[in-house]
C-alpha atoms as a PDB file:
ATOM      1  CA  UNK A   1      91.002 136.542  44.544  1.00  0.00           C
ATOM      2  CA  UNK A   2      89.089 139.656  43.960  1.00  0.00           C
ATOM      3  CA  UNK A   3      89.982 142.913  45.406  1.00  0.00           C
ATOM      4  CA  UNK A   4      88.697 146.283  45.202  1.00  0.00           C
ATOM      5  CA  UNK A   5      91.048 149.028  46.353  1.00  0.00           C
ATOM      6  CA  UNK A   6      90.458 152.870  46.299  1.00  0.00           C
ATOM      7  CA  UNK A   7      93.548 155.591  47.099  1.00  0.00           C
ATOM      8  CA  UNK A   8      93.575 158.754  48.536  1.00  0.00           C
ATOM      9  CA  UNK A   9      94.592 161.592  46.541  1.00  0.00           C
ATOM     10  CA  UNK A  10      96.569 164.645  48.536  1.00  0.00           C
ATOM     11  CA  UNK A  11      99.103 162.972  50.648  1.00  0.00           C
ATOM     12  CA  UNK A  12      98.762 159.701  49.527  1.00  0.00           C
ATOM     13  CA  UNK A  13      99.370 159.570  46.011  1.00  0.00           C
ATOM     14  CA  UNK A  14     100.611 163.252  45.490  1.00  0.00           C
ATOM     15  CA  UNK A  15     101.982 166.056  47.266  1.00  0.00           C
ATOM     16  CA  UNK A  16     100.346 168.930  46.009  1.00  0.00           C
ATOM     17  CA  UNK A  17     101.883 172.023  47.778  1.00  0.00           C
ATOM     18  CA  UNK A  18      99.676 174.208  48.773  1.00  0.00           C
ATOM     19  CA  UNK A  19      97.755 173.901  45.584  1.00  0.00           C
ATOM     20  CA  UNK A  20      94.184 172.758  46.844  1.00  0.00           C
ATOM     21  CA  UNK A  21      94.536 175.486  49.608  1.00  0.00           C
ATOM     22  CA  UNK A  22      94.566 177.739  46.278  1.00  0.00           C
ATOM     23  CA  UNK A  23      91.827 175.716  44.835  1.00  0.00           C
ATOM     24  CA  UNK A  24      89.463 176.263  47.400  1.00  0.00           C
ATOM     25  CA  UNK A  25      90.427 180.260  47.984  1.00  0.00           C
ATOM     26  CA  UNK A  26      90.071 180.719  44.243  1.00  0.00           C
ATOM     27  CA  UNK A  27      86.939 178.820  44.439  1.00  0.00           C
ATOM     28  CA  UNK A  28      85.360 181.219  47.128  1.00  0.00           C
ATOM     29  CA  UNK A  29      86.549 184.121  45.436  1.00  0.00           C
ATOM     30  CA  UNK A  30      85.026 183.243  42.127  1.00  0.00           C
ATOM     31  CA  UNK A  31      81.515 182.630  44.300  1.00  0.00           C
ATOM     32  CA  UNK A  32      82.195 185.901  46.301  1.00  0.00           C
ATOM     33  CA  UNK A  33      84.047 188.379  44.410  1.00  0.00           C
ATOM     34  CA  UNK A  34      86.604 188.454  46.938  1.00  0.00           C
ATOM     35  CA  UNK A  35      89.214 186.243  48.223  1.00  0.00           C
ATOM     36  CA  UNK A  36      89.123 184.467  51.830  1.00  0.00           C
ATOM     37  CA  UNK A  37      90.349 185.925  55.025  1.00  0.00           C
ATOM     38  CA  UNK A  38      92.285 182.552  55.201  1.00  0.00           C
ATOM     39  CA  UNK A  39      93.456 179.110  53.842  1.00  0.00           C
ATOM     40  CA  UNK A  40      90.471 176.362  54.027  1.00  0.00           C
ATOM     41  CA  UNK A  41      90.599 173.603  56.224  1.00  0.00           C
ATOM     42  CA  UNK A  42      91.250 170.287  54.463  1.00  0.00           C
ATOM     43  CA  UNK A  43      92.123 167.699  56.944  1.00  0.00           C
ATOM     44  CA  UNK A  44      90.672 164.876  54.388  1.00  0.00           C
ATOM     45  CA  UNK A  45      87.336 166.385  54.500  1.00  0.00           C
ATOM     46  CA  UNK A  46      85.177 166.190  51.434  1.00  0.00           C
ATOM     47  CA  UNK A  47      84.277 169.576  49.213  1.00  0.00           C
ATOM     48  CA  UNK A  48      81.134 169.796  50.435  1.00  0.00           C
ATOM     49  CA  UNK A  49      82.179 170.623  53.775  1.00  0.00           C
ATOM     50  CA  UNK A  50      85.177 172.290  53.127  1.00  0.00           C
ATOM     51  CA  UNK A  51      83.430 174.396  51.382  1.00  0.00           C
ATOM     52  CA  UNK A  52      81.037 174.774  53.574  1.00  0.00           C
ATOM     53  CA  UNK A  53      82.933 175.414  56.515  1.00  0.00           C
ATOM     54  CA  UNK A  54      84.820 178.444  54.567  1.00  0.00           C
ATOM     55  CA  UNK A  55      81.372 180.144  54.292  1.00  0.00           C
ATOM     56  CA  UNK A  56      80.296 179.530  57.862  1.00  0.00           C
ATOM     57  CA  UNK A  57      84.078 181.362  58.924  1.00  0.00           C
ATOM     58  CA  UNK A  58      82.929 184.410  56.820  1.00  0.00           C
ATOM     59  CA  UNK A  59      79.065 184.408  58.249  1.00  0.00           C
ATOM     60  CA  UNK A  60      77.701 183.907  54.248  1.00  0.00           C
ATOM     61  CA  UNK A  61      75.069 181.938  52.972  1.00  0.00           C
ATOM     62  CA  UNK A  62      76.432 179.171  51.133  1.00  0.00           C
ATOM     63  CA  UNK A  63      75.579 178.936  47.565  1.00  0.00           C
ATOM     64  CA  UNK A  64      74.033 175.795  45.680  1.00  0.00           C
ATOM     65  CA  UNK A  65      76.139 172.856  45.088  1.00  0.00           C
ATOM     66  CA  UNK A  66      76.032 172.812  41.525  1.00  0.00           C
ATOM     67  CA  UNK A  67      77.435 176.652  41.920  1.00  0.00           C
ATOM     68  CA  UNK A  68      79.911 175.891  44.739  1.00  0.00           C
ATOM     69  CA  UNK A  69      81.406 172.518  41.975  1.00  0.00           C
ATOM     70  CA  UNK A  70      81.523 174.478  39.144  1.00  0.00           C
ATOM     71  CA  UNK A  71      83.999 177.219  40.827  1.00  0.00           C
ATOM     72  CA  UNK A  72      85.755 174.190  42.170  1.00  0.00           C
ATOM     73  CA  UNK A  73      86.202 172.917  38.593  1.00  0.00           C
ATOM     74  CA  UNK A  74      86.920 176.350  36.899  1.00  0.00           C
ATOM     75  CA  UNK A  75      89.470 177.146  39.835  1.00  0.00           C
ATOM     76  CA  UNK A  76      90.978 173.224  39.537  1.00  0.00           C
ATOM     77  CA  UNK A  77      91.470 173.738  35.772  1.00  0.00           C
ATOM     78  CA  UNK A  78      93.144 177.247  36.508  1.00  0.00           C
ATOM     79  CA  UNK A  79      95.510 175.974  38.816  1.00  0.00           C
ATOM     80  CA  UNK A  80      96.668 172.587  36.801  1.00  0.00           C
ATOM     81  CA  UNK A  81      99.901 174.079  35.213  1.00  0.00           C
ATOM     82  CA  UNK A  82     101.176 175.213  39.186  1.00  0.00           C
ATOM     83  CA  UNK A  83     100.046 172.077  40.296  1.00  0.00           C
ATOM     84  CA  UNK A  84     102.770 170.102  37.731  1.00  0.00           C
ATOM     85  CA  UNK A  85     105.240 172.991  38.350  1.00  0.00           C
ATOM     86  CA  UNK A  86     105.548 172.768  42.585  1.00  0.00           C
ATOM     87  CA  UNK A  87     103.665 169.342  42.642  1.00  0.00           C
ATOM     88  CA  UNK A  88     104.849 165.380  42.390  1.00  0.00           C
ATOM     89  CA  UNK A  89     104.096 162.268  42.859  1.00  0.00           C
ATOM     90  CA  UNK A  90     104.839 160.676  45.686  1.00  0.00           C
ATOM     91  CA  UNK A  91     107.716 157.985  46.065  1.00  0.00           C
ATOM     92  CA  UNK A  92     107.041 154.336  44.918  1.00  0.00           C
ATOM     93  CA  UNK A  93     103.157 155.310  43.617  1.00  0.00           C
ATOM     94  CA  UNK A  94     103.525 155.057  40.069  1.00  0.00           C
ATOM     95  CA  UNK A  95     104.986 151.326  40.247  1.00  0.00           C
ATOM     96  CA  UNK A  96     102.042 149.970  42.596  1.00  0.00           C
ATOM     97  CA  UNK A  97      99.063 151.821  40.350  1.00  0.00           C
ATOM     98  CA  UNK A  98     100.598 150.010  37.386  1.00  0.00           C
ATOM     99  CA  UNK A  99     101.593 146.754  39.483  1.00  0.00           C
ATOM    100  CA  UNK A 100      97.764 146.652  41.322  1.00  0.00           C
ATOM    101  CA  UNK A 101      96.063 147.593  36.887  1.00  0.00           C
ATOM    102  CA  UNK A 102      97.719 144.325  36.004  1.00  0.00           C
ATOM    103  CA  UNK A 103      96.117 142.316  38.416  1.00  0.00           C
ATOM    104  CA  UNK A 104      93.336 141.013  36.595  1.00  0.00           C
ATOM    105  CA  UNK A 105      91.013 139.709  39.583  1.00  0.00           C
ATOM    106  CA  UNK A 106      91.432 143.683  41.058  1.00  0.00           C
ATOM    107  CA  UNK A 107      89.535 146.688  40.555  1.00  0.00           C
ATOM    108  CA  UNK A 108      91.964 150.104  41.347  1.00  0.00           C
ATOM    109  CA  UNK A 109      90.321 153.441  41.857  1.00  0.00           C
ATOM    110  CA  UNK A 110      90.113 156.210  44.020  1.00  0.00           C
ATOM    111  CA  UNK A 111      88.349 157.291  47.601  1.00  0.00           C
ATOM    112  CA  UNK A 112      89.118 161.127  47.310  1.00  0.00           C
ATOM    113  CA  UNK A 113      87.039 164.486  49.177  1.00  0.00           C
ATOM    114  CA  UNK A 114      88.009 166.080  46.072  1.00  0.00           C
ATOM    115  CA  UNK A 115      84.967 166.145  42.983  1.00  0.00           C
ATOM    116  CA  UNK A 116      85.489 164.084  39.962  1.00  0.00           C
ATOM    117  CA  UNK A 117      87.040 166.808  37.630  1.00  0.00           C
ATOM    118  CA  UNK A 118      89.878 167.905  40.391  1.00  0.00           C
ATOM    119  CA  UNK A 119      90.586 164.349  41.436  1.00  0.00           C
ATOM    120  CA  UNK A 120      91.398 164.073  37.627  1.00  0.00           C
ATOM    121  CA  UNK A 121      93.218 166.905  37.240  1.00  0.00           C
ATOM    122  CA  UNK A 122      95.610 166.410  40.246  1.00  0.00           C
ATOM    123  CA  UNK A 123      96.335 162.677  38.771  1.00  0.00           C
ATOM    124  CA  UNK A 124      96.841 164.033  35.267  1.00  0.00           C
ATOM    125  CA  UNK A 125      99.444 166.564  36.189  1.00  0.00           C
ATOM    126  CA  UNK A 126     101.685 163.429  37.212  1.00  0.00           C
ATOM    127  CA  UNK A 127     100.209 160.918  34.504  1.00  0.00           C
ATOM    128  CA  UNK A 128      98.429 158.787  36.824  1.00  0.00           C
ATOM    129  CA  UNK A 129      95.250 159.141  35.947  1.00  0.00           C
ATOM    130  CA  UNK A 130      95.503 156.155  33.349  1.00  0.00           C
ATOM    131  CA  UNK A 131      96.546 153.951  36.189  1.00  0.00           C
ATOM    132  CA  UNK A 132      93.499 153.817  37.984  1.00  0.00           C
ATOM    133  CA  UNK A 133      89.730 153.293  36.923  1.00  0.00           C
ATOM    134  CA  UNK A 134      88.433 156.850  37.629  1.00  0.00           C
ATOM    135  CA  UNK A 135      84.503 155.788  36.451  1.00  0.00           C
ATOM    136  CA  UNK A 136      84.479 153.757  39.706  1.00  0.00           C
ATOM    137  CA  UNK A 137      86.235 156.164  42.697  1.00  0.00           C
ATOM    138  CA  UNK A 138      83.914 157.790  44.966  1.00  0.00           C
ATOM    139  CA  UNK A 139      84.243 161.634  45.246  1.00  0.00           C
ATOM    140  CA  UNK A 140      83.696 165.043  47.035  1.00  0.00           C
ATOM    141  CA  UNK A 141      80.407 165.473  45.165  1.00  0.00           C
ATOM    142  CA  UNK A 142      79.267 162.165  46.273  1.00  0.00           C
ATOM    143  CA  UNK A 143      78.501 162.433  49.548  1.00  0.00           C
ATOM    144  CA  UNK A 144      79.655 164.972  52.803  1.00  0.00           C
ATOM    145  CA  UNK A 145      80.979 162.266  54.625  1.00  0.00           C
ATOM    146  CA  UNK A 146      83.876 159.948  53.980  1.00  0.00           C
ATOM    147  CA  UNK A 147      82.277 156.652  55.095  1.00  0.00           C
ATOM    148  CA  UNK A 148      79.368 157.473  52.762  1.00  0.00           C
ATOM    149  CA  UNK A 149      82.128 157.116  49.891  1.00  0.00           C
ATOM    150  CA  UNK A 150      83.193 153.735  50.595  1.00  0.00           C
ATOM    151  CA  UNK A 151      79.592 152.629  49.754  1.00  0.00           C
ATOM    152  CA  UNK A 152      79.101 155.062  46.830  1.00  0.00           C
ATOM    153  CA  UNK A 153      82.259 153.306  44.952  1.00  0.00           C
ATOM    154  CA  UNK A 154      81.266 150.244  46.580  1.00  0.00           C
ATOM    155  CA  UNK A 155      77.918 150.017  44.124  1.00  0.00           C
ATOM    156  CA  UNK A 156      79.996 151.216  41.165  1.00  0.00           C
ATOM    157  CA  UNK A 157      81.904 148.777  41.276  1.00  0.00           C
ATOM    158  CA  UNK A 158      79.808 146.013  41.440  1.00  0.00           C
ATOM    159  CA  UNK A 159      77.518 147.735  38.596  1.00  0.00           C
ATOM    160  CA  UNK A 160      80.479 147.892  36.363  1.00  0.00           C
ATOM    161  CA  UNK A 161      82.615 144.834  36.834  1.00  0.00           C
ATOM    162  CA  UNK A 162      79.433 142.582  38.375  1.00  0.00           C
ATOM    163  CA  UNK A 163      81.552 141.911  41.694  1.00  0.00           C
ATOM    164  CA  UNK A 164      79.979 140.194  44.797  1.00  0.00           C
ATOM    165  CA  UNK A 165      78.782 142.958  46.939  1.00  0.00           C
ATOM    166  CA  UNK A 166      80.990 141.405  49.457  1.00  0.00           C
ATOM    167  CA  UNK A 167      83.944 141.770  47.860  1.00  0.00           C
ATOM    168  CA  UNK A 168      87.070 142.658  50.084  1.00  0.00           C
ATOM    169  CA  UNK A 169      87.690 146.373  50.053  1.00  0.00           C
ATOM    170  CA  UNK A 170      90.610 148.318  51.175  1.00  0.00           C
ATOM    171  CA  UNK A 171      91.393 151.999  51.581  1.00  0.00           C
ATOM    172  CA  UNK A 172      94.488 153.262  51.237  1.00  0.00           C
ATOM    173  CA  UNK A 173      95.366 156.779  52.632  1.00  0.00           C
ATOM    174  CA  UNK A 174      96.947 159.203  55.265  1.00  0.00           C
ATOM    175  CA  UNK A 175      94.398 160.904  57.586  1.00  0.00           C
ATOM    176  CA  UNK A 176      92.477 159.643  60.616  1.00  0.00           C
ATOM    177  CA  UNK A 177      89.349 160.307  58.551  1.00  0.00           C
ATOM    178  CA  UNK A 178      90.227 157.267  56.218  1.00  0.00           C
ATOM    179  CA  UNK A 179      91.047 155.431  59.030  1.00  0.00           C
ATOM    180  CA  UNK A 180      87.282 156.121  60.131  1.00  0.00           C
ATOM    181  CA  UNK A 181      85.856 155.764  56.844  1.00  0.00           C
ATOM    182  CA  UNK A 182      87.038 152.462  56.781  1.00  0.00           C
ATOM    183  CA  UNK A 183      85.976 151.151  59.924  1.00  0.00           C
ATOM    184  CA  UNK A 184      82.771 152.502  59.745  1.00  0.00           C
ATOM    185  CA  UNK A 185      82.404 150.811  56.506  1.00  0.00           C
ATOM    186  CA  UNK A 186      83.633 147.736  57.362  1.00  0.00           C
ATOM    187  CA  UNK A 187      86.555 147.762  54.862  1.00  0.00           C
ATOM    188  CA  UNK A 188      90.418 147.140  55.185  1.00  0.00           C
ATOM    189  CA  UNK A 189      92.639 150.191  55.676  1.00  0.00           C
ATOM    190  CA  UNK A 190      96.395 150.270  54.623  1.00  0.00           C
ATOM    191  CA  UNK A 191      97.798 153.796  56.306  1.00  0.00           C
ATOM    192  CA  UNK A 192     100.703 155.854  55.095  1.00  0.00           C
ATOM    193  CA  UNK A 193     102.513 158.565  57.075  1.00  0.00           C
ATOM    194  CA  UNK A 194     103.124 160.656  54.240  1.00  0.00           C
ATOM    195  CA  UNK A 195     100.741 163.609  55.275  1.00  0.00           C
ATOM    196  CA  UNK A 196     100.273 165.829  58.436  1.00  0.00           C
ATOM    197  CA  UNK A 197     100.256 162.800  60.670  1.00  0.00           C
ATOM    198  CA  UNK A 198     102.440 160.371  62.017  1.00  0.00           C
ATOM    199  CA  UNK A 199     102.712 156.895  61.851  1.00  0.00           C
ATOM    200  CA  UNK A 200     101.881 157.024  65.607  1.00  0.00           C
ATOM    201  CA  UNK A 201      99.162 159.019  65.564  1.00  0.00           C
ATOM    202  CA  UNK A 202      97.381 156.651  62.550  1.00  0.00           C
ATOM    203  CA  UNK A 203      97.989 153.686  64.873  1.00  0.00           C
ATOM    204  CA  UNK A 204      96.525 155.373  67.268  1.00  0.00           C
ATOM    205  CA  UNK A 205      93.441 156.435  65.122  1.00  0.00           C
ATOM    206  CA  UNK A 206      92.976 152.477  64.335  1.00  0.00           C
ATOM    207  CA  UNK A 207      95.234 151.440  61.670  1.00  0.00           C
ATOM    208  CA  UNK A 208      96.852 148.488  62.261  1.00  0.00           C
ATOM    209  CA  UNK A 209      98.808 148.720  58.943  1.00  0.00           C
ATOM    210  CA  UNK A 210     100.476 151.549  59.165  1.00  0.00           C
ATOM    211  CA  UNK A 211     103.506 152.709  56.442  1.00  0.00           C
ATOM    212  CA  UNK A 212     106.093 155.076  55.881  1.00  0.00           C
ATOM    213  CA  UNK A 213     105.393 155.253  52.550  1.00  0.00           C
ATOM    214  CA  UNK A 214     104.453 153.126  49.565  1.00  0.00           C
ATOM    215  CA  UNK A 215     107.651 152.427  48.618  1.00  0.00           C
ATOM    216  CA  UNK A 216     107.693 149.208  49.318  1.00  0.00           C
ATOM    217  CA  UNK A 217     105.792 147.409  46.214  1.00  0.00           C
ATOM    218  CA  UNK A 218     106.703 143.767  46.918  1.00  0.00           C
ATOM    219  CA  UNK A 219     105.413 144.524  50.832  1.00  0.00           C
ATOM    220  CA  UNK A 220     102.144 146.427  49.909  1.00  0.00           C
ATOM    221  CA  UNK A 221     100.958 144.342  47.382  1.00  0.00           C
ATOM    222  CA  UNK A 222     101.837 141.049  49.901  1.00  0.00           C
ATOM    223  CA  UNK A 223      99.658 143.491  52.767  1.00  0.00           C
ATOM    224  CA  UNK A 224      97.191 144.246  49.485  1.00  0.00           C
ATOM    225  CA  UNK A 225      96.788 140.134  48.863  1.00  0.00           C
ATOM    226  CA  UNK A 226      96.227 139.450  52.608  1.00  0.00           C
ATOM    227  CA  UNK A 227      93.217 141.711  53.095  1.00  0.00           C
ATOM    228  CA  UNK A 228      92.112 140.218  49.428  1.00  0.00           C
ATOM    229  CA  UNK A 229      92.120 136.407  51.264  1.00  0.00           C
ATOM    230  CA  UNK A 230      90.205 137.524  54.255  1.00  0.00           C
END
């Protein structure tokens, strides 16, 4: 049975300590020439309106894209090394990315707000990036909306591996916004209480798979080939 399924990044599959706060200040300052009066607001909102929403706070024009993803790349690469120093993966991800890559019938990538060259970065600093097919995730750059992702890796997919357009798809992350992203795209969504909110709260949002954690390999791949038969 074929099965496309995309991860979250912060939260889900790394705990990155404060280090995309950075990212984004450093960002700004690199577009401003000073720093922020405060962190950004993240919340599993893509770049584009993170970004956005740290220009509206200081009443400035907001630059180009291409401008705003280039600072976002420069301040991503200078913040790799603290990333790997106060970072980590979180528990039980690196044994279900490799056990989901050897499923042959399943395509493994990533639904992330950050852009492309971040998204790799932050996996690289733990080694996962080989784990998952990065040409295929869906990213900040993408689109300003979540639910506009599942759609953008949705026709990679299909244009690299030739997949039905109906495959099953599932999302796997920790913030109401993937629980939204999901229903509005009419895909599966596995939750994980790993991040800011509770398992309560996600339930609450919609999920109705919600987890502690993705500890549990043997259980999330069994949730993983239940949502691949439906």
């Amino acid at each position: 049975m074929s099965l496309i399924v995309l991860w979250d990044i912060d939260h889900t599959l790394i705990e990155n300590s404060g280090v995309s706060k950075e990212i984004y200040g450093r960002a700004y300052t690199l577009l401003t020439g000073v720093p922020p009066a405060g962190a950004a607001a993240t919340e599993g909102r893509t770049d584009r309106l993170i970004m956005r929403s740290l220009f509206e706070q200081h009443a400035l024009t907001e630059p180009a894209w291409p401008q705003i993803e280039a600072a976002l790349t420069q301040a991503g690469q200078e913040r790799a090394e603290a990333l790997r120093a106060r970072g980590r993966a979180l528990p039980g991800v690196r044994t279900i990315l490799k056990t989901a890559s050897t499923r042959g019938s399943w395509v493994s990538s990533v639904l992330t707000g950050n852009i492309r060259a971040n998204a790799r970065v932050k996996l690289a600093a733990f080694e996962l990036d080989g784990l998952v097919d990065l040409n295929v995730g869906a990213y900040g750059a993408d689109a300003e909306q979540r639910p506009a992702l599942v759609d953008v890796a949705r026709a990679r997919v299909r244009d690299r591996y030739g997949l039905p357009t109906k495959t099953p798809l599932v999302l796997v992350g920790d913030t109401p916004r993937d629980v939204e992203a999901a229903q509005v795209a009419g895909a599966h969504i596995i939750a994980v209480a790993t991040g800011v909110h509770s398992q309560t709260e996600l339930s609450r949002a919609g999920a109705a798979l919600v987890l502690p954690d993705l500890s549990d390999t043997a259980g999330l791949i069994g949730l993983l080939e239940r949502c691949a038969s439906q």
